[in-house]
Protein backbone atom coordinates (compact mmCIF):
# COMPACT_ATOMS: atom_id res chain seq x y z
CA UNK A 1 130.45 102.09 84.11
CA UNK A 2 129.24 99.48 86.41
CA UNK A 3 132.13 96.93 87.45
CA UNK A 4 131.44 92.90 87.72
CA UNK A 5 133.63 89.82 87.75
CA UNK A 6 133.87 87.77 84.17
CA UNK A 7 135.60 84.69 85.08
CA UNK A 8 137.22 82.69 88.07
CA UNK A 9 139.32 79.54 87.62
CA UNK A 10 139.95 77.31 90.46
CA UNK A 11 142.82 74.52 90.96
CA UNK A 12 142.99 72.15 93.33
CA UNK A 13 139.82 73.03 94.85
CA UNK A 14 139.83 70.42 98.03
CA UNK A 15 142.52 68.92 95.79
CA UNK A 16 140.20 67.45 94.24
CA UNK A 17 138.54 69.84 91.80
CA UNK A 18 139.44 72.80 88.99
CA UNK A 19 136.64 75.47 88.01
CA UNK A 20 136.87 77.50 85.46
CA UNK A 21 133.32 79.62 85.38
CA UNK A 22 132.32 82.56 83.11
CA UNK A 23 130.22 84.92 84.48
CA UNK A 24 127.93 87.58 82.37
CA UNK A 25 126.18 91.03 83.44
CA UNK A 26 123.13 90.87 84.92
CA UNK A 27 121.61 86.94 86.55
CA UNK A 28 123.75 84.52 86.11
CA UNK A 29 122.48 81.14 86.75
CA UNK A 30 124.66 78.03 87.59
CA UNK A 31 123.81 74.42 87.99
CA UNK A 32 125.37 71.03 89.26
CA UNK A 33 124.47 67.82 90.87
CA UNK A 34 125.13 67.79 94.82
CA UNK A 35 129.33 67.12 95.71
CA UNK A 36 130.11 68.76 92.49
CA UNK A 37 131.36 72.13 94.03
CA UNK A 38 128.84 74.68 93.30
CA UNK A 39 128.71 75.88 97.03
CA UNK A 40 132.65 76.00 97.55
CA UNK A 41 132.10 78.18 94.31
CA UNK A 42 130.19 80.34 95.60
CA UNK A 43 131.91 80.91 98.81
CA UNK A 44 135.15 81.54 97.09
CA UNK A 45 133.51 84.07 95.21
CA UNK A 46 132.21 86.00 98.38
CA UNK A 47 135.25 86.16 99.85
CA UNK A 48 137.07 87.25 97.19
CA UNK A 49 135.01 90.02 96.27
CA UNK A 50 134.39 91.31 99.82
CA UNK A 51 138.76 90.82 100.29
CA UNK A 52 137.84 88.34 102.89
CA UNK A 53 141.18 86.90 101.95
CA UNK A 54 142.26 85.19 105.33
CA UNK A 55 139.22 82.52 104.81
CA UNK A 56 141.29 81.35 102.10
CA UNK A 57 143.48 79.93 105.35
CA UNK A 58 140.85 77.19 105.68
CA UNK A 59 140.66 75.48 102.58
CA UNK A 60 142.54 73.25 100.17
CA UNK A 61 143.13 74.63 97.05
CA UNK A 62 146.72 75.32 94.93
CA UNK A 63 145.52 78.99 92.99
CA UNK A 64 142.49 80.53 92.52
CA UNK A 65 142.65 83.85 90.11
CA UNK A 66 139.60 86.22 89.17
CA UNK A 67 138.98 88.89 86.33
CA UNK A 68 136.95 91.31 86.44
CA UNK A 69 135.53 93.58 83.66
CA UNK A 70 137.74 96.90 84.34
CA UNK A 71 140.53 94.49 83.39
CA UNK A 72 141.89 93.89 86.42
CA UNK A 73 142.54 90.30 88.21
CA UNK A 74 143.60 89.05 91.69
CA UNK A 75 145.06 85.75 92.17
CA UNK A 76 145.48 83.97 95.17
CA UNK A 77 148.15 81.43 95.59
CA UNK A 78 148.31 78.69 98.38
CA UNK A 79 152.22 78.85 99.56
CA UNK A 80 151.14 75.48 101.80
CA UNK A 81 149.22 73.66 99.05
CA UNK A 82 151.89 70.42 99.77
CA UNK A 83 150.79 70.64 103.70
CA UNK A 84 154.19 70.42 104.81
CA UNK A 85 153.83 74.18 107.18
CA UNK A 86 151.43 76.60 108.61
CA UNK A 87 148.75 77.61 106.34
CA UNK A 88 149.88 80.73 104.25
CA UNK A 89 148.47 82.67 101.13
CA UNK A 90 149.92 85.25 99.13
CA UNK A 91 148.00 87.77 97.74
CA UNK A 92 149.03 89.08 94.02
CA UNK A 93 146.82 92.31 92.23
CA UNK A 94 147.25 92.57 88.40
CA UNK A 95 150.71 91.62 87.59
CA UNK A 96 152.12 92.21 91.10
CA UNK A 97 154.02 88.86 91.50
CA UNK A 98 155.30 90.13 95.02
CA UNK A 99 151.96 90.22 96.70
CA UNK A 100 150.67 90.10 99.83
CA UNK A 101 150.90 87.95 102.41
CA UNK A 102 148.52 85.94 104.81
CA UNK A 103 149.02 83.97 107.96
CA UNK A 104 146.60 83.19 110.83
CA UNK A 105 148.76 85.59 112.57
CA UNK A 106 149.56 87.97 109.98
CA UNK A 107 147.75 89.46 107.30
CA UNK A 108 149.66 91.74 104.99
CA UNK A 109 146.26 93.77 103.90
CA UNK A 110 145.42 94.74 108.07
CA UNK A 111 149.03 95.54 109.08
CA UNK A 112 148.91 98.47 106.86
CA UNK A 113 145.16 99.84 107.38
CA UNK A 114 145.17 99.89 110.86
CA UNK A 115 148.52 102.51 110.80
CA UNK A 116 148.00 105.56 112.65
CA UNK A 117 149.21 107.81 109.56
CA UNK A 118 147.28 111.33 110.93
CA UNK A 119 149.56 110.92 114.53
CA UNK A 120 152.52 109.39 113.18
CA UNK A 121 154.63 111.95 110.26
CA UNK A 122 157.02 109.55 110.11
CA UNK A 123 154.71 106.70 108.84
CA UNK A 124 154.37 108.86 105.80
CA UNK A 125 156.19 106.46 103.78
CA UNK A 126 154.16 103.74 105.05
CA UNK A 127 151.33 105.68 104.36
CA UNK A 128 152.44 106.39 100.86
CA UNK A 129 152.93 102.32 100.73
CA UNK A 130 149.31 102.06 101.87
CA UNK A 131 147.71 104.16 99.51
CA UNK A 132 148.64 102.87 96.93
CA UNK A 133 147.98 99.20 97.77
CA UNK A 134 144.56 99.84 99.01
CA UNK A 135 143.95 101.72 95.84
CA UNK A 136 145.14 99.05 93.62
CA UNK A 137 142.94 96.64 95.85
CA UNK A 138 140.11 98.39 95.45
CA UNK A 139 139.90 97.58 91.71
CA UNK A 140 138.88 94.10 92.77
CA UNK A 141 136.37 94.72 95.30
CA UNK A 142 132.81 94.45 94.71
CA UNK A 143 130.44 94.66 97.85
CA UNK A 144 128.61 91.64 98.23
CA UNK A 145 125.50 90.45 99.37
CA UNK A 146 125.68 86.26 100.20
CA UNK A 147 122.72 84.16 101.11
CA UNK A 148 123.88 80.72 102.01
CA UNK A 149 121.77 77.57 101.76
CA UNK A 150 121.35 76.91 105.26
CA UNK A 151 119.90 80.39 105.73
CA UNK A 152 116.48 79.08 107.24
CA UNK A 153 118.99 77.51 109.95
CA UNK A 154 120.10 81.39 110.61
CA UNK A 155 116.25 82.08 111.02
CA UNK A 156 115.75 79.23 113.76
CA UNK A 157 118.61 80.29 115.56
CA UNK A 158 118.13 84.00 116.33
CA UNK A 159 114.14 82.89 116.65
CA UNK A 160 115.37 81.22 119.74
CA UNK A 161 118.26 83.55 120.31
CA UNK A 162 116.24 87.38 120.26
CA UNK A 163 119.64 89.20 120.87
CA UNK A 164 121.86 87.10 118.15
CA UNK A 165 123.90 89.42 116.39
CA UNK A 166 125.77 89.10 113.25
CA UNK A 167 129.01 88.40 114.88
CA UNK A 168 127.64 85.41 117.31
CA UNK A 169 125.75 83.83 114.13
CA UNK A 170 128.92 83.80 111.73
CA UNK A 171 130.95 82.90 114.71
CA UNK A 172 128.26 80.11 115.36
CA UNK A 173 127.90 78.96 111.71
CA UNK A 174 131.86 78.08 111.17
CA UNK A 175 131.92 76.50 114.23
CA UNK A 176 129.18 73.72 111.94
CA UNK A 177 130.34 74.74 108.46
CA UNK A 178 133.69 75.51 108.84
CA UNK A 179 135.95 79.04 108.93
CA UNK A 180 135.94 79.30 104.68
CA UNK A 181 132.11 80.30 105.17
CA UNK A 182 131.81 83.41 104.34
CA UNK A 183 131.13 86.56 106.21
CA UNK A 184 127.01 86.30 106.74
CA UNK A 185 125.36 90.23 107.22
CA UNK A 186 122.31 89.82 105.30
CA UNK A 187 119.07 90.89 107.42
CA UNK A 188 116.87 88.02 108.79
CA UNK A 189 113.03 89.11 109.43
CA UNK A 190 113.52 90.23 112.76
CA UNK A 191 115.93 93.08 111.53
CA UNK A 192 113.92 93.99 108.41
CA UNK A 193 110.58 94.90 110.37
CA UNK A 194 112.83 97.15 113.28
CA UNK A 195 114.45 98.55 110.52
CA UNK A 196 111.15 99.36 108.18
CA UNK A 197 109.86 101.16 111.50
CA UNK A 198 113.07 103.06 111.56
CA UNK A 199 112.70 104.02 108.08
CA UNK A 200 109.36 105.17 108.57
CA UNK A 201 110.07 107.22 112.00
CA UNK A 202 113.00 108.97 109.50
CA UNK A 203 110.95 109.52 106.39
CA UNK A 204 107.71 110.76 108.81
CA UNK A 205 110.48 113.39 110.43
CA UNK A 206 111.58 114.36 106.96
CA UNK A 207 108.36 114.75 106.07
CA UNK A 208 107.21 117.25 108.66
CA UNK A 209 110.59 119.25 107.94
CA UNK A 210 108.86 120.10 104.56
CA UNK A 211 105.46 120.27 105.92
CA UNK A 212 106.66 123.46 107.84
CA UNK A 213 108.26 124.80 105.19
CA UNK A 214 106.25 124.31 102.41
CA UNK A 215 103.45 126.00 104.65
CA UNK A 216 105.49 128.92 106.23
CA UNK A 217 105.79 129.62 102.88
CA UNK A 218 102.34 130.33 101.64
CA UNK A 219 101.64 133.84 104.00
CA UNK A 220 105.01 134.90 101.62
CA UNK A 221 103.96 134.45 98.38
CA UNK A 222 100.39 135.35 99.03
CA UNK A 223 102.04 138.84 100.20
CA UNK A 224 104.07 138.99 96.94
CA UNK A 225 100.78 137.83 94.81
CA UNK A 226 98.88 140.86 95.99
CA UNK A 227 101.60 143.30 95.71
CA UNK A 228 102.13 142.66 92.38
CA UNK A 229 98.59 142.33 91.74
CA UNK A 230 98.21 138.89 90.43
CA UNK A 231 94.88 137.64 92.11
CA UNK A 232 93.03 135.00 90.35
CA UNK A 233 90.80 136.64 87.88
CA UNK A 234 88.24 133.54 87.99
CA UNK A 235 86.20 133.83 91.55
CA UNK A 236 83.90 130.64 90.98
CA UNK A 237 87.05 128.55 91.34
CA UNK A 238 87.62 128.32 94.58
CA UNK A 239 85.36 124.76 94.56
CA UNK A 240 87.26 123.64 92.10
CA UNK A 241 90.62 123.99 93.91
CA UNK A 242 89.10 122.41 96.92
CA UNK A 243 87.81 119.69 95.46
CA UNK A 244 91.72 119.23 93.83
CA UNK A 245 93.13 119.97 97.14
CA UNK A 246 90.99 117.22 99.25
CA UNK A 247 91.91 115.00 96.10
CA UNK A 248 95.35 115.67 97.59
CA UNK A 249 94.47 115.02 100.65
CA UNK A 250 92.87 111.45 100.04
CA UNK A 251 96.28 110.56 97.94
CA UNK A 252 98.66 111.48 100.89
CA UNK A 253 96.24 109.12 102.79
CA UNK A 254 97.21 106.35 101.06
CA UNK A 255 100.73 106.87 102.31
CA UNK A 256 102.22 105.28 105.80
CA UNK A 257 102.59 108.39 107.03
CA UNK A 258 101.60 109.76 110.15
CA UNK A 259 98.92 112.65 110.19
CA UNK A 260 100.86 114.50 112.68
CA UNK A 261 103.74 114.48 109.65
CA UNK A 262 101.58 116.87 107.77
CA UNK A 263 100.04 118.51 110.83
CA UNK A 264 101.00 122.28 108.93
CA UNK A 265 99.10 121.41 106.03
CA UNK A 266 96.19 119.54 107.51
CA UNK A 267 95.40 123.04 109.66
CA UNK A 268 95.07 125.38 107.16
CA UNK A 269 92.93 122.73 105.43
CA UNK A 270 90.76 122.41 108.25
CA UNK A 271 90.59 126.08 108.93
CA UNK A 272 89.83 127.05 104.90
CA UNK A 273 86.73 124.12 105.58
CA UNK A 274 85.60 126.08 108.35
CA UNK A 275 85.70 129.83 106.21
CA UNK A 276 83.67 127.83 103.27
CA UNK A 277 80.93 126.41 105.67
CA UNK A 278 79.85 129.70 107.42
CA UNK A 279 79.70 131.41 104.03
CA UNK A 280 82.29 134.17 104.62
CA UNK A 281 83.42 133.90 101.14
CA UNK A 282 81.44 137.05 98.93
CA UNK A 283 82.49 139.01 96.01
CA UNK A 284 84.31 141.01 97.68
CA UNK A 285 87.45 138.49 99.36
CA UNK A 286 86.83 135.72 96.30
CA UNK A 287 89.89 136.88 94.37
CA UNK A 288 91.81 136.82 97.72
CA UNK A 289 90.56 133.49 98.85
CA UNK A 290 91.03 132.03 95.57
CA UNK A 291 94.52 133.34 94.84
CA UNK A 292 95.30 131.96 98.34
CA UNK A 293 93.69 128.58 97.71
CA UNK A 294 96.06 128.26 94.53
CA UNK A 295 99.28 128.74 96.30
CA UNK A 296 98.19 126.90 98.92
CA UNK A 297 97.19 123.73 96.49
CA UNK A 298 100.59 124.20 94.74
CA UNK A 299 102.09 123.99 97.82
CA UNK A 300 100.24 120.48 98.45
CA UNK A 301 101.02 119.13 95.03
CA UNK A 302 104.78 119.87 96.54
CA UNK A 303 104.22 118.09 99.28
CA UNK A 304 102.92 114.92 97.44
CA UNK A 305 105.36 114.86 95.29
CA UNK A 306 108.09 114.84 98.22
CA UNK A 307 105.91 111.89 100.22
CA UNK A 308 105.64 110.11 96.90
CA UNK A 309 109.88 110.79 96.68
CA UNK A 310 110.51 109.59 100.11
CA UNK A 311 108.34 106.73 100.16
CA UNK A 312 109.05 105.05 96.75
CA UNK A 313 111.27 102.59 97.83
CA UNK A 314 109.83 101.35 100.88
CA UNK A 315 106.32 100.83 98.81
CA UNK A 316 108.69 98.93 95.98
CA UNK A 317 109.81 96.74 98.97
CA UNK A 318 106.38 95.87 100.42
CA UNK A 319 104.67 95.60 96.70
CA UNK A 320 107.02 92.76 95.56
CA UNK A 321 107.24 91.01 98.32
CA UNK A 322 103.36 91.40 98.50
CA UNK A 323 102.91 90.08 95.14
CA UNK A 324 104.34 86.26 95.93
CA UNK A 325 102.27 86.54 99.24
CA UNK A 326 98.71 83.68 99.10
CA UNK A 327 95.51 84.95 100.87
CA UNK A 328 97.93 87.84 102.82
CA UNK A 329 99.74 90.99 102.95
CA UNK A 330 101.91 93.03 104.60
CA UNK A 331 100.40 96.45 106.02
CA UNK A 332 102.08 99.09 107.65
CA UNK A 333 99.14 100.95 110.33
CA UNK A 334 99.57 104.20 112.18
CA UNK A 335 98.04 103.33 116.15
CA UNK A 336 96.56 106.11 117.58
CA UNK A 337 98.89 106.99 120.44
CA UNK A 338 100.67 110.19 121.78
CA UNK A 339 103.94 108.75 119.85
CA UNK A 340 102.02 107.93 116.56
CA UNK A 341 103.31 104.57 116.79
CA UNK A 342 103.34 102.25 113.71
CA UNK A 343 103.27 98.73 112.93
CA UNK A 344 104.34 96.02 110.95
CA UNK A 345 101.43 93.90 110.50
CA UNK A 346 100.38 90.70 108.54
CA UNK A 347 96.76 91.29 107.17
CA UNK A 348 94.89 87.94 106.02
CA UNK A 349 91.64 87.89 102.99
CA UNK A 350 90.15 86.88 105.94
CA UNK A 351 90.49 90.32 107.60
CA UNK A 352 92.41 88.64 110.61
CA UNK A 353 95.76 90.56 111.82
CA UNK A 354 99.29 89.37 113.20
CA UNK A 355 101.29 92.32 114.32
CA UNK A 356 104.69 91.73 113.22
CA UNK A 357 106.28 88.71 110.48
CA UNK A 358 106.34 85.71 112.47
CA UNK A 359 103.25 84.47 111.25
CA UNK A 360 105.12 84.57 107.53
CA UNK A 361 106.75 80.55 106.44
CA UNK A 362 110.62 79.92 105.73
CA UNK A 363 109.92 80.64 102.25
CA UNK A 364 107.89 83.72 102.84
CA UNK A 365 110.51 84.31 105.12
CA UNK A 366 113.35 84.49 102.51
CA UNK A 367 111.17 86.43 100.07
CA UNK A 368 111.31 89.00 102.37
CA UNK A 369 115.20 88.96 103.20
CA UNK A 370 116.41 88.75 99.46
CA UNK A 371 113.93 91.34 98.33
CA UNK A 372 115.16 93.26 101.20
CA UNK A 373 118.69 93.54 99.96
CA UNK A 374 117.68 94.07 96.40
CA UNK A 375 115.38 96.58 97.10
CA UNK A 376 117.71 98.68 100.28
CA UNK A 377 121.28 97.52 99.82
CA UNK A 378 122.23 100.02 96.86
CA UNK A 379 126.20 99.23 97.55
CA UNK A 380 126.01 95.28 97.01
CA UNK A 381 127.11 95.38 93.21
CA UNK A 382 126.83 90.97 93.59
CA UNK A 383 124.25 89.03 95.21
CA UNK A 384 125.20 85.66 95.86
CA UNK A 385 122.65 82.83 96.22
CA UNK A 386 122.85 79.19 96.63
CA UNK A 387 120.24 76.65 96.15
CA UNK A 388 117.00 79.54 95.87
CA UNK A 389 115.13 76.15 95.68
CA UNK A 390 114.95 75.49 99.31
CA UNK A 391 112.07 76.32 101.39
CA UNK A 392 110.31 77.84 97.97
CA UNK A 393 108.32 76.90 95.41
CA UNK A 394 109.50 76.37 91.67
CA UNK A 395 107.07 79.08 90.27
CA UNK A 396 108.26 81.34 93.44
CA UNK A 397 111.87 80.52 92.27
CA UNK A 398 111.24 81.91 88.68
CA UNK A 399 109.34 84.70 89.90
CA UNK A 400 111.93 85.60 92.80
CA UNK A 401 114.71 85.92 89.63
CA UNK A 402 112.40 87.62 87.35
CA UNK A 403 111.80 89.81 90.11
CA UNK A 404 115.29 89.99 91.67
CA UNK A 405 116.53 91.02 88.11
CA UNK A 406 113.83 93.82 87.64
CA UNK A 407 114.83 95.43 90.96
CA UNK A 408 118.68 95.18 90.38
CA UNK A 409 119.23 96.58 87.02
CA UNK A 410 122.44 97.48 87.64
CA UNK A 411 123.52 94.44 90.20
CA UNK A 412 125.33 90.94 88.98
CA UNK A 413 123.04 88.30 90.24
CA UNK A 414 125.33 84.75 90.55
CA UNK A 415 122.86 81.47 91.81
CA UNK A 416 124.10 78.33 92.37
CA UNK A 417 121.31 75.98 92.11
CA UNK A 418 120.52 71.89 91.61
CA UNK A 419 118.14 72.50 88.28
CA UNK A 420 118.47 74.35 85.63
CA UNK A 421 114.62 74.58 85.06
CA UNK A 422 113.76 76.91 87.42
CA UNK A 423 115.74 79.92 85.50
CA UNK A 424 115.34 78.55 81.73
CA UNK A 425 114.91 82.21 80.55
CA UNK A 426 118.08 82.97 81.72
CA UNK A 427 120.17 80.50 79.93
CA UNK A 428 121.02 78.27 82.92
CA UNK A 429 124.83 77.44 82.88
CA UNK A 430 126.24 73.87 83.77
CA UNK A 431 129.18 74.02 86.95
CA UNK A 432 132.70 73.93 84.46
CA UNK A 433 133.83 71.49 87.17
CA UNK A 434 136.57 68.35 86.52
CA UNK A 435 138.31 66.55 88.86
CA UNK A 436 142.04 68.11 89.09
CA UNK A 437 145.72 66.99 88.20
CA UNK A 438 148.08 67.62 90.62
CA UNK A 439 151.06 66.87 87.90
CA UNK A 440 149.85 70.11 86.70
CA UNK A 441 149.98 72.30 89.00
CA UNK A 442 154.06 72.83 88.73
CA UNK A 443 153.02 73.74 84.99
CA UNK A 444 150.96 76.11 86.31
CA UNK A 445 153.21 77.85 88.26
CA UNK A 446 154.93 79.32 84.79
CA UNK A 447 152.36 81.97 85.09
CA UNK A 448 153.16 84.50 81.78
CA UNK A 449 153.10 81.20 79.31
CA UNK A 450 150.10 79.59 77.72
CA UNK A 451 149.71 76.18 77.30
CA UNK A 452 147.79 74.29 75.12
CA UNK A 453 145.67 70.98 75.71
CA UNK A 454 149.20 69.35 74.01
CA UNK A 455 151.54 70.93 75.96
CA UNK A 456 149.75 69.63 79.29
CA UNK A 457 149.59 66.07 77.43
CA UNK A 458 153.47 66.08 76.90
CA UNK A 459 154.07 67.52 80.20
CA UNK A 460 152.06 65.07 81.95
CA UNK A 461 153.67 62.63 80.19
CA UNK A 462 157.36 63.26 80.89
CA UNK A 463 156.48 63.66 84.84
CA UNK A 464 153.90 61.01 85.53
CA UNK A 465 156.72 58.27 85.96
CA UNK A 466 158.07 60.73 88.88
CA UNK A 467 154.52 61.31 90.45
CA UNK A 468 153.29 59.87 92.87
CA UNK A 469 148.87 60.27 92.97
């Protein structure tokens, strides 16, 4: 049973605001007016459910607790929320009040996974310590994939920087945004093409593996075929199977593989072409050729089925993110060298050709990132998005969710977005935003009780004289 956070509540957000948000399975889509805290919202929620806990260091805020549907919660409390000492957090799983604790020089959660427990016996109780905290952590973890606003600024930065890694752009992007910004790993185009060549260079190897095998194979069970004496009975079918088998052939075809991938199989094809045309085939080696001709196209159908395996989810990539793409497409092309090189390539209705993605706009551009992740990155169980709206289209915005959703049947989709129209489908959720009381927060410090709207009222009422705003 999937895992996905329900609800987060927020006090004291830039001591200014408290959130309290539901959150359902599947897309969730929530929507506020500009200053009204959707992106802090989603930034808390990145960081909390990657256990980027020390970003919490950075911002004003007096608690912040999240559940999650196995039942568990993790609360985060803000030991410095009066500003009166070095910024400190403590860390508190379930009903652990103890917690853990984080400075900018200390972080409770680090000290104990970077112990050396395999060299060191007598850590064991430390280790014993560990293990069961990073266990009990793990409950609230949930790998996340976070697509910030300003994501076409990412694009124009490593356009200009080629060798930008992820490290110098999230380094770069809190030195503008500040250090609560969450960690940034999502691919920009420039990764996504090197890395759909990669996949194809893997798959293509894979491929040949079976090739080999599948085809090593045949002599084997020919051998066992006429032992046993099972040669086909039917010796007109030999055209038949070849028109089946170059059927096959045709359908791999239509595959980006490489022809040197299938190299075993394309042989024997060639030589069985060459035994047809110079008529060798009589009465007396039909049942032979045509028992051969049957393993042999079984052996194909094998093959297809493996190519059709290995390639299904790079063709689901490059189909959906075809299908928002005007008057273009992206094509992947075998070129004709001694390495069987192959190419990303934008193909225009015009028949004109751009090798590589730089020819695609900032909202093409993000098409391809976010359909990316929900298409490759299996382990993000949340996808994070704020404001889908820039750089893309309203009907691209309900198509990218409809599609998004589709692809991710088993991911929590969160979006943080100005308008509610662009997701009406998916019953659009207003920000639960109001500006906080600070006379409050004491009360909420008496964590097991509950208090009603009343009980805040009276308590409000017997402090304000002794507060001062």
């Amino acid at each position: 049973m999937t895992n996905e956070i329900t609800r987060i509540e927020i006090i004291g957000l830039h001591n200014m605001f408290d959130i309290d948000q539901s959150f359902q399975k599947g897309v969730n889509i929530i929507y506020a007016a500009n200053g009204a805290g959707k992106t802090s919202l989603i930034h808390c929620l990145a960081n909390i459910l990657n256990g980027d806990y020390s970003r919490f260091l950075y911002v004003n805020f007096f608690r912040i607790r999240a559940w999650f549907s196995n039942d568990n919660f993790v609360t985060i409390h803000n030991e410095n929320y009066q500003q009166n000492q070095d910024p400190e957090i403590r860390i508190c799983i379930n009903d652990d009040r103890r917690g853990k604790r984080i400075t900018e020089g200390e972080n409770g959660f680090n000290e104990f996974n970077k112990l050396d427990f395999e060299n060191d016996q007598s850590n064991q109780e430390n280790q014993q310590l560990s293990y069961k905290f990073d266990y009990t952590q793990m409950k609230v973890l949930l790998s996340t994939a976070y697509f910030p606003a300003f994501r076409t600024m990412i694009e124009a930065w490593q356009a200009v920087e080629d060798n930008m890694n992820i490290e110098q752009i999230n380094s770069f992007a809190r030195k503008i945004f500040g250090d609560f910004l969450p960690l940034i790993e999502y691919p920009t185009p420039k990764d996504i093409e090197k890395s759909l060549i990669n996949q194809l260079k893997i798959i293509n190897h894979k491929i040949s593996k079976i090739d080999r095998q599948l085809m090593s194979e045949i002599s084997v069970k020919y051998f066992d075929a006429s032992l046993e004496k099972k040669l086909s009975s039917n010796i007109n079918d030999y055209e038949l199977k070849m028109k089946e088998i170059t059927s096959i052939f045709e359908q791999i075809k239509t595959f980006p593989v490489t022809e040197e991938s299938y190299i075993s199989s394309k042989e024997i094809y060639i030589n069985i072409s060459e035994k047809i045309s110079s008529n060798i085939i009589n009465k007396q080696n039909s049942q032979e050729f045509v028992t051969f001709l049957t393993i042999y196209h079984n052996s194909l159908k094998k093959l297809l089925g493996e190519i059709q395996d290995k390639f299904y989810l790079f063709l689901k990539f490059l189909s959906s993110v075809n299908t928002f793409l005007k008057d273009k497409k992206i094509e992947i092309v075998n070129i004709e060298t001694p390495e069987n090189r192959q190419l990303v390539r934008i193909r225009f209705d015009n028949n004109s050709i751009i090798d590589g993605l730089s020819a695609l706009s900032s909202g093409e551009y993000q098409i391809i990132t976010i359909m990316y992740t929900a298409t490759y990155m299996s382990d993000k169980k949340v996808i994070l998005i704020d404001e889908p709206e820039i750089s893309l289209h309203p009907d691209w915005q309900r198509k990218l969710i409809k599609t998004i959703y589709q692809q991710l049947s088993e991911t929590q989709v969160i979006i943080c977005t100005h308008s509610p129209m662009i997701a009406a489908d998916y019953n659009p959720k207003e920000l639960e935003s109001k500006y906080t009381n600070r006379i409050l927060w004491e009360l909420y410090e008496t964590e097991e009780e509950i208090f009603t709207n009343e009980d805040e009222e009276d308590y409000i009422e017997e402090n304000n004289n002794n507060y001062d705003e």
